[in-house]
PDB file of N, CA and C in Angstrom:
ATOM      1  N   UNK A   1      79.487  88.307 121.860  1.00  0.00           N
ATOM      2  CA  UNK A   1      80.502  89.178 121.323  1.00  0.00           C
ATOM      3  C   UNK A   1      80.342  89.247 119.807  1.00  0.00           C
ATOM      4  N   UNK A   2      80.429  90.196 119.688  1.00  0.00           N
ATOM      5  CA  UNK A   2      80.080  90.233 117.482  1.00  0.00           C
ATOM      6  C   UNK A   2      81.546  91.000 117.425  1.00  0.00           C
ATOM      7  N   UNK A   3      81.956  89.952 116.389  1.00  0.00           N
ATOM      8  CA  UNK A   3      83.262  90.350 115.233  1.00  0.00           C
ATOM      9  C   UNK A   3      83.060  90.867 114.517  1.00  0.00           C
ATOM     10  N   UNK A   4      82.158  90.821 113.714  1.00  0.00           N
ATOM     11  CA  UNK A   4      82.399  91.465 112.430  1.00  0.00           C
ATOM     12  C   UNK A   4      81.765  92.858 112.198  1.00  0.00           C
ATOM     13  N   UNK A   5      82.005  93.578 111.640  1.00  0.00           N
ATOM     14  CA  UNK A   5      81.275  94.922 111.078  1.00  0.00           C
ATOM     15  C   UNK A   5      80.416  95.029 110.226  1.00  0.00           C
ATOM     16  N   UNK A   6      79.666  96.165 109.676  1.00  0.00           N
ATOM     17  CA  UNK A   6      79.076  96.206 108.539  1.00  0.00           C
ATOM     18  C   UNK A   6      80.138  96.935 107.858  1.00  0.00           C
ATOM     19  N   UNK A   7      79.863  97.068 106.574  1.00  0.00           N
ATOM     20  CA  UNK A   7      81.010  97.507 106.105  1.00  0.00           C
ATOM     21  C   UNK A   7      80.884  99.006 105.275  1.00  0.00           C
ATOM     22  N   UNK A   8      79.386  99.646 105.694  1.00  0.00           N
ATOM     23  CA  UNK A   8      78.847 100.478 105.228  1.00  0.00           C
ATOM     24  C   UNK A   8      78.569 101.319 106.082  1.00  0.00           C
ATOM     25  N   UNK A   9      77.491 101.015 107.451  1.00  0.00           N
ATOM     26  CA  UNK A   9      76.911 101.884 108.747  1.00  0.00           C
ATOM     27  C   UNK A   9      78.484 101.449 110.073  1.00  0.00           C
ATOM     28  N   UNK A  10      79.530 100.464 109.730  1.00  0.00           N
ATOM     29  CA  UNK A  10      80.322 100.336 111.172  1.00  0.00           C
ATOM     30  C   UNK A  10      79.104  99.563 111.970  1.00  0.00           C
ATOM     31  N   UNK A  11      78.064  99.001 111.768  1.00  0.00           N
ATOM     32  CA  UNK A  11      77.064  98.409 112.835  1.00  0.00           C
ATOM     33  C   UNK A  11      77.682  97.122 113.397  1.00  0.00           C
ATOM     34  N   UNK A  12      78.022  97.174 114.620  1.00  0.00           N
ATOM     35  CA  UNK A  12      78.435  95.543 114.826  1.00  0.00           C
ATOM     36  C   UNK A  12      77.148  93.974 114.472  1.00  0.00           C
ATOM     37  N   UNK A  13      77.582  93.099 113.370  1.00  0.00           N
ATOM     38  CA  UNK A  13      76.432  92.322 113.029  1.00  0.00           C
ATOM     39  C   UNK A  13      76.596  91.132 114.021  1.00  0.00           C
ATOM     40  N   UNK A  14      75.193  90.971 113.984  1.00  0.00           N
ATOM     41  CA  UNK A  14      74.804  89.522 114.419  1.00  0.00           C
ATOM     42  C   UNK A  14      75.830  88.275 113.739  1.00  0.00           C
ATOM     43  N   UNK A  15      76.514  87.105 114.501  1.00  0.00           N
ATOM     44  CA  UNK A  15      76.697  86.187 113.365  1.00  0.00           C
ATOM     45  C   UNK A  15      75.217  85.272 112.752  1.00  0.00           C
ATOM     46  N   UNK A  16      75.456  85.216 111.587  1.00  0.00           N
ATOM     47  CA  UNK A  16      74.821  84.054 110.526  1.00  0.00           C
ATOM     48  C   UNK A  16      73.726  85.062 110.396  1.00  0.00           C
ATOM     49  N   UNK A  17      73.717  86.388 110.025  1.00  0.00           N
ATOM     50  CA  UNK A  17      72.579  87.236 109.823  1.00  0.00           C
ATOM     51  C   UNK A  17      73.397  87.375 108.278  1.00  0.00           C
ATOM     52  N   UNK A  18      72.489  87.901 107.236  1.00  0.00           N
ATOM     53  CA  UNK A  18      72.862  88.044 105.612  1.00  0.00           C
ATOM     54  C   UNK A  18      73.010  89.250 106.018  1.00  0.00           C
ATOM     55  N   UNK A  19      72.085  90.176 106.382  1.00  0.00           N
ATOM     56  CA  UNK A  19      71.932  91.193 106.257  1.00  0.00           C
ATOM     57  C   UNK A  19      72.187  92.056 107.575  1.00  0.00           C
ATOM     58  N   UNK A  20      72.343  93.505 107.522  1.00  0.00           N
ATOM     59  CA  UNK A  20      72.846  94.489 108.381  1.00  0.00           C
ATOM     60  C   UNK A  20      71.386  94.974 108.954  1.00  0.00           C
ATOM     61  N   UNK A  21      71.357  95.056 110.403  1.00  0.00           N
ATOM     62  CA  UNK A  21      69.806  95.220 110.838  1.00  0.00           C
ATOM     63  C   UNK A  21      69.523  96.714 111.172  1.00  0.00           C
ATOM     64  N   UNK A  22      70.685  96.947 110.443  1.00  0.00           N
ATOM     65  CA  UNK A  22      70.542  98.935 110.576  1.00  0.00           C
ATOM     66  C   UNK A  22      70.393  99.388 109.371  1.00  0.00           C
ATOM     67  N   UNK A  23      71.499  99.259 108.596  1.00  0.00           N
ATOM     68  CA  UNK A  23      71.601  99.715 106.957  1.00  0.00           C
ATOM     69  C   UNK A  23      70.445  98.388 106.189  1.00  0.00           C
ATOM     70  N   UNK A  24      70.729  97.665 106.668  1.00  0.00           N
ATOM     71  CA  UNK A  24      69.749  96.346 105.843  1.00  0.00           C
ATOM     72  C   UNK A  24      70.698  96.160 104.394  1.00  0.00           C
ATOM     73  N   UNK A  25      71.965  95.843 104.322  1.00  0.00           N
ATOM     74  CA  UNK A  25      72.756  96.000 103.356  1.00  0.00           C
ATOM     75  C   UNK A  25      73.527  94.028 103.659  1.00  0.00           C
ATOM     76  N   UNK A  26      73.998  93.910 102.437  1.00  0.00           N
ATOM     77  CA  UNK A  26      73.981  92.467 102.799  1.00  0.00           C
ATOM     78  C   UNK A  26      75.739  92.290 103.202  1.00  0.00           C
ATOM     79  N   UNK A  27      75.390  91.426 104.593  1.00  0.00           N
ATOM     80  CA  UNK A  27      77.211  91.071 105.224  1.00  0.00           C
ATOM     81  C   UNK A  27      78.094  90.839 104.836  1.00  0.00           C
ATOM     82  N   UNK A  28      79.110  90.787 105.211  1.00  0.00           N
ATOM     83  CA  UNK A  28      80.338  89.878 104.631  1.00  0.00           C
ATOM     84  C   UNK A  28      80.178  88.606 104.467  1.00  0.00           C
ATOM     85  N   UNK A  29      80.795  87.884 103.401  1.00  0.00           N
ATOM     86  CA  UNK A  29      80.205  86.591 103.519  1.00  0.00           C
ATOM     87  C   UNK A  29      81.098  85.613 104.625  1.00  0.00           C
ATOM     88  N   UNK A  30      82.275  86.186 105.435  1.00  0.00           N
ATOM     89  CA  UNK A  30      82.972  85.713 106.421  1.00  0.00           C
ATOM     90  C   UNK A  30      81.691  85.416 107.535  1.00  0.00           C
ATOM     91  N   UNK A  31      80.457  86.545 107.606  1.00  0.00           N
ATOM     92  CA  UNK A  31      79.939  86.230 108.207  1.00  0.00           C
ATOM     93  C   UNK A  31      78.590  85.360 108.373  1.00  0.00           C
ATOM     94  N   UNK A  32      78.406  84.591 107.717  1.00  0.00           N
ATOM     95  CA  UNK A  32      77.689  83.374 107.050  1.00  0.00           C
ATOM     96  C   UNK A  32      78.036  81.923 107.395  1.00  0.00           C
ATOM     97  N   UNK A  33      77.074  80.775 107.959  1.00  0.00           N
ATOM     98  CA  UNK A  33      77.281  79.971 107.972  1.00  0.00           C
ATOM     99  C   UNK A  33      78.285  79.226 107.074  1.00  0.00           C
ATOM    100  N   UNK A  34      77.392  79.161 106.129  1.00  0.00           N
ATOM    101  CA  UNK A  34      78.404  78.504 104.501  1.00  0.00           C
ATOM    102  C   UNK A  34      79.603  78.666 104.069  1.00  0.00           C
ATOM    103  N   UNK A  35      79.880  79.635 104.312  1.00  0.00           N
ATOM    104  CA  UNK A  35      81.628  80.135 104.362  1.00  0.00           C
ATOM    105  C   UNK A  35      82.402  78.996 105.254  1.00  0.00           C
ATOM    106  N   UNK A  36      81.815  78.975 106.547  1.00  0.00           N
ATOM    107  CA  UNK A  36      82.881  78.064 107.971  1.00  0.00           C
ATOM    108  C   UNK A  36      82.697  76.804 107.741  1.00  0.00           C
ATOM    109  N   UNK A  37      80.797  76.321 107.088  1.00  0.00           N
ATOM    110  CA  UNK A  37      80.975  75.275 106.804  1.00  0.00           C
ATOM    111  C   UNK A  37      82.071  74.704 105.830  1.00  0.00           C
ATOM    112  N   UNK A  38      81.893  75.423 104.475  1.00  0.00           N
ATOM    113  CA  UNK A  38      82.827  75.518 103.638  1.00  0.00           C
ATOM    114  C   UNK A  38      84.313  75.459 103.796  1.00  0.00           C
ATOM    115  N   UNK A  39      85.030  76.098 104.927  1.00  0.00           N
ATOM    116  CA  UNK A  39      86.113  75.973 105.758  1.00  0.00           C
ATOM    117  C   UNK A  39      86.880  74.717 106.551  1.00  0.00           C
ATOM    118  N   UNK A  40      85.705  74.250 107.056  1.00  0.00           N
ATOM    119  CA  UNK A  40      86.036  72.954 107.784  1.00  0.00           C
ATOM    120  C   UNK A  40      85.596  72.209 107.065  1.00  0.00           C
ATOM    121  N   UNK A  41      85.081  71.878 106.036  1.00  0.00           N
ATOM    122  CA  UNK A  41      85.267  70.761 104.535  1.00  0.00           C
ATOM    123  C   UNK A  41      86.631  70.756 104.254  1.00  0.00           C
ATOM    124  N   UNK A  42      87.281  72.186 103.371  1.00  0.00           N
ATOM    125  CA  UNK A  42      88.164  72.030 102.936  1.00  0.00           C
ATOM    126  C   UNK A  42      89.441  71.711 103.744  1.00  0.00           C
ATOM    127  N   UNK A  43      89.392  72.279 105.241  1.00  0.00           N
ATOM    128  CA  UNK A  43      90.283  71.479 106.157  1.00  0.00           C
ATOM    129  C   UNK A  43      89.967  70.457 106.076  1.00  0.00           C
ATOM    130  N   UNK A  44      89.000  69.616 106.553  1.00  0.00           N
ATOM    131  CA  UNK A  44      89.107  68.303 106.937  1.00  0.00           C
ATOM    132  C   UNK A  44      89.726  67.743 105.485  1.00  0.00           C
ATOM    133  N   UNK A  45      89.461  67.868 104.257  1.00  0.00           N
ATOM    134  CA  UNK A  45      89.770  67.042 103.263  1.00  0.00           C
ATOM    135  C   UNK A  45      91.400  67.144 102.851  1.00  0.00           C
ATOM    136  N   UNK A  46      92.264  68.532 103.559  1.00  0.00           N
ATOM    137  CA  UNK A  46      93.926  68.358 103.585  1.00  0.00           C
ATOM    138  C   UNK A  46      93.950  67.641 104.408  1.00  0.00           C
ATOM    139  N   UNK A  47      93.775  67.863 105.788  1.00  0.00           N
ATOM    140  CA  UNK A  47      93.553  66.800 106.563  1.00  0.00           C
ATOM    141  C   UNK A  47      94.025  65.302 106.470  1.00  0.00           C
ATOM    142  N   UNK A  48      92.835  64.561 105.715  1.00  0.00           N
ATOM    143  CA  UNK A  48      92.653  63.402 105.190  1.00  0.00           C
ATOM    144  C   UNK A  48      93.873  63.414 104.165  1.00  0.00           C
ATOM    145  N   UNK A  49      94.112  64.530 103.177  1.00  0.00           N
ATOM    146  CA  UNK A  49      95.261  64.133 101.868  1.00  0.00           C
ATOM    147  C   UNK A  49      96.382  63.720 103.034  1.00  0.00           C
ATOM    148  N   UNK A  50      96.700  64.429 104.090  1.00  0.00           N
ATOM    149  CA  UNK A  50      98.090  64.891 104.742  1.00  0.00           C
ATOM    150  C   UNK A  50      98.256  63.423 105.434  1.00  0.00           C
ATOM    151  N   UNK A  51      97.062  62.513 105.643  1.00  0.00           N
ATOM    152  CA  UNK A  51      96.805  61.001 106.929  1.00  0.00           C
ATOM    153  C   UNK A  51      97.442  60.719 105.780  1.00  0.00           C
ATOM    154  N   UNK A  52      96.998  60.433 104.475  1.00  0.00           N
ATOM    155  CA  UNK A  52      96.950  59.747 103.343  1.00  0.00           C
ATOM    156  C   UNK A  52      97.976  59.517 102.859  1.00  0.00           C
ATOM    157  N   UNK A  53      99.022  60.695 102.902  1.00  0.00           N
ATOM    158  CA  UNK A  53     100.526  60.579 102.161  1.00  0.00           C
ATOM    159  C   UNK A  53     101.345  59.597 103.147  1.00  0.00           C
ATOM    160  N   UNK A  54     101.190  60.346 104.547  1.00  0.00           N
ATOM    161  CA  UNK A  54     101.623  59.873 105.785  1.00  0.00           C
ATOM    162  C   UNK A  54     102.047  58.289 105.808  1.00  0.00           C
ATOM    163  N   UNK A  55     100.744  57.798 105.858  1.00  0.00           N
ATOM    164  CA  UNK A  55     100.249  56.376 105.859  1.00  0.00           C
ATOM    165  C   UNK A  55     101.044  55.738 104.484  1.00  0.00           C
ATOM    166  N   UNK A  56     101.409  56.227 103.161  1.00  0.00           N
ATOM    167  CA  UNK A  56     102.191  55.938 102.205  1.00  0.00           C
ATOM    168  C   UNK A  56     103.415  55.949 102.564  1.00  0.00           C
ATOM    169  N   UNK A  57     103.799  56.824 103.020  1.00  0.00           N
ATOM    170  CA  UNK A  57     105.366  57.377 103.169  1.00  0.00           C
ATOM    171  C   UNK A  57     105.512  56.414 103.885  1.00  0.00           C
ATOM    172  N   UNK A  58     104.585  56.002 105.023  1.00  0.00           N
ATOM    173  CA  UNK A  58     105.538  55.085 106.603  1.00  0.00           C
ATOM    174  C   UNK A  58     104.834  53.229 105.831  1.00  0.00           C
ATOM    175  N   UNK A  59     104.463  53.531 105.081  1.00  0.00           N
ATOM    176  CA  UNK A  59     104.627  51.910 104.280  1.00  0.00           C
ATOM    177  C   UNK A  59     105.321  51.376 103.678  1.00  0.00           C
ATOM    178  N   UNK A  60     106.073  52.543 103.089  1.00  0.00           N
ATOM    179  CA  UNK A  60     107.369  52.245 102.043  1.00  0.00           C
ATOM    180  C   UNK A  60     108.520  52.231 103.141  1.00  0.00           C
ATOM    181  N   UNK A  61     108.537  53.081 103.790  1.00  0.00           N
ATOM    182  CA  UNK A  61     109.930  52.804 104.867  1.00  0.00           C
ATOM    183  C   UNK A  61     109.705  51.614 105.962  1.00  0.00           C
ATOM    184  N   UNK A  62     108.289  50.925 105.750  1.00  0.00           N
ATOM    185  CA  UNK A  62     108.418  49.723 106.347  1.00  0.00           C
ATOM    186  C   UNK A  62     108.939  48.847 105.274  1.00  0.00           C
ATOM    187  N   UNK A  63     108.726  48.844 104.291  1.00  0.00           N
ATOM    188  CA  UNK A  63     108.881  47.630 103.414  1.00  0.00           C
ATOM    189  C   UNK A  63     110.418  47.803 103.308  1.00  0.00           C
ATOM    190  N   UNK A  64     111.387  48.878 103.186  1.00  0.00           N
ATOM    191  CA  UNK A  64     112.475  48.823 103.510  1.00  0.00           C
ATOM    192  C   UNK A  64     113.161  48.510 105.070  1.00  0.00           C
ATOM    193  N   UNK A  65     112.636  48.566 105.626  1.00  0.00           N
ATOM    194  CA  UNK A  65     113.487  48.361 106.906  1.00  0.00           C
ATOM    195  C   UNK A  65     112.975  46.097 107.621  1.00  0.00           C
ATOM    196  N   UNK A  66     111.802  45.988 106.475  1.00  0.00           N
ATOM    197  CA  UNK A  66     111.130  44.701 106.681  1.00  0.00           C
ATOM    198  C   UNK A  66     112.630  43.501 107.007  1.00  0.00           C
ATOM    199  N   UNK A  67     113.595  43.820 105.647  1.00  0.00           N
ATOM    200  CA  UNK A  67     114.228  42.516 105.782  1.00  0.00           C
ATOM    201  C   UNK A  67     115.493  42.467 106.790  1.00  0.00           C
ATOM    202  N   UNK A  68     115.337  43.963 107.410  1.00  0.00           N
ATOM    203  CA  UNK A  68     116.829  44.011 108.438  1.00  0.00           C
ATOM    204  C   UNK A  68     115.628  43.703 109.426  1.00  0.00           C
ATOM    205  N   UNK A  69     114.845  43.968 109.826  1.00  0.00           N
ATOM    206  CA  UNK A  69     113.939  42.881 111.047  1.00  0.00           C
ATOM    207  C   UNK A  69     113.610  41.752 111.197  1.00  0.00           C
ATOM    208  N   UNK A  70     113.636  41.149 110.131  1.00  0.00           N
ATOM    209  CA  UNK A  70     113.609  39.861 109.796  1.00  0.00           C
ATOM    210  C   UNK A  70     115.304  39.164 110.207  1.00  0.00           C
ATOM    211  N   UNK A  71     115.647  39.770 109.745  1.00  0.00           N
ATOM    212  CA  UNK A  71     117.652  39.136 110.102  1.00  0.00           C
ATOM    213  C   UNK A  71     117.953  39.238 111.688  1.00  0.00           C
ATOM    214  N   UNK A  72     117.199  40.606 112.280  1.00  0.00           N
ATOM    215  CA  UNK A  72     117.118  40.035 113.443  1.00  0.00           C
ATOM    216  C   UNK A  72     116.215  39.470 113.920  1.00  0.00           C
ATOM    217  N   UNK A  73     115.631  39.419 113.982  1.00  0.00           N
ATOM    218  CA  UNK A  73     114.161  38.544 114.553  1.00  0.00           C
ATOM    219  C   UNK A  73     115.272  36.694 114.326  1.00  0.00           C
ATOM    220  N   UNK A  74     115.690  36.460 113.300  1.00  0.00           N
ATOM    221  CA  UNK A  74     116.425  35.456 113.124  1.00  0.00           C
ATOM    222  C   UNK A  74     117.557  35.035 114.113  1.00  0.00           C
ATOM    223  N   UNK A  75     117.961  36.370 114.133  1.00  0.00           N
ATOM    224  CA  UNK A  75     119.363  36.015 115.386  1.00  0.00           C
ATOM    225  C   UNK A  75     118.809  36.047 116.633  1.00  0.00           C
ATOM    226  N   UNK A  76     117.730  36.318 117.420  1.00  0.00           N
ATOM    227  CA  UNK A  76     116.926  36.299 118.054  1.00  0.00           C
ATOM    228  C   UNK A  76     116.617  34.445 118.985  1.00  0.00           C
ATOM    229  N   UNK A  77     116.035  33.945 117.511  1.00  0.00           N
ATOM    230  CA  UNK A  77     115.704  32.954 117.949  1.00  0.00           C
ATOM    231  C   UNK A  77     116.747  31.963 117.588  1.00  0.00           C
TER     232      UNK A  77
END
């Protein structure tokens, strides 16, 4: 199935072709490897910021909730 167009002849392109195999005019760059690679870098690296805050945020609300577990853990035993 080809998505994308040319944007000059309407030719439906190949993906990861530069160029239009009718007009010979160069693609969109949506349609280029480097672009998606480029894409799923910059996802994965919010990604990682978004684990990152996460993992902060639920450390600090452990260190607050630490000494009411401790008081029970005490009445406990």
């Amino acid at each position: 199935m080809r998505v994308f167009k040319c944007s000059h002849c309407a030719h439906h392109l190949r993906y990861g072709r530069r160029t239009c195999s009718v007009c010979y005019r160069r693609t969109p760059m949506v349609n280029t490897n480097k672009f998606w690679l480029a894409m799923a870098a910059v996802g994965a690296s919010l990604l990682w910021a978004v684990v990152l805050y996460m993992d902060e945020a639920f450390a600090q609300k452990l260190e607050v909730i630490r000494p009411e577990l401790r008081s029970i853990q005490a009445m406990l035993v």
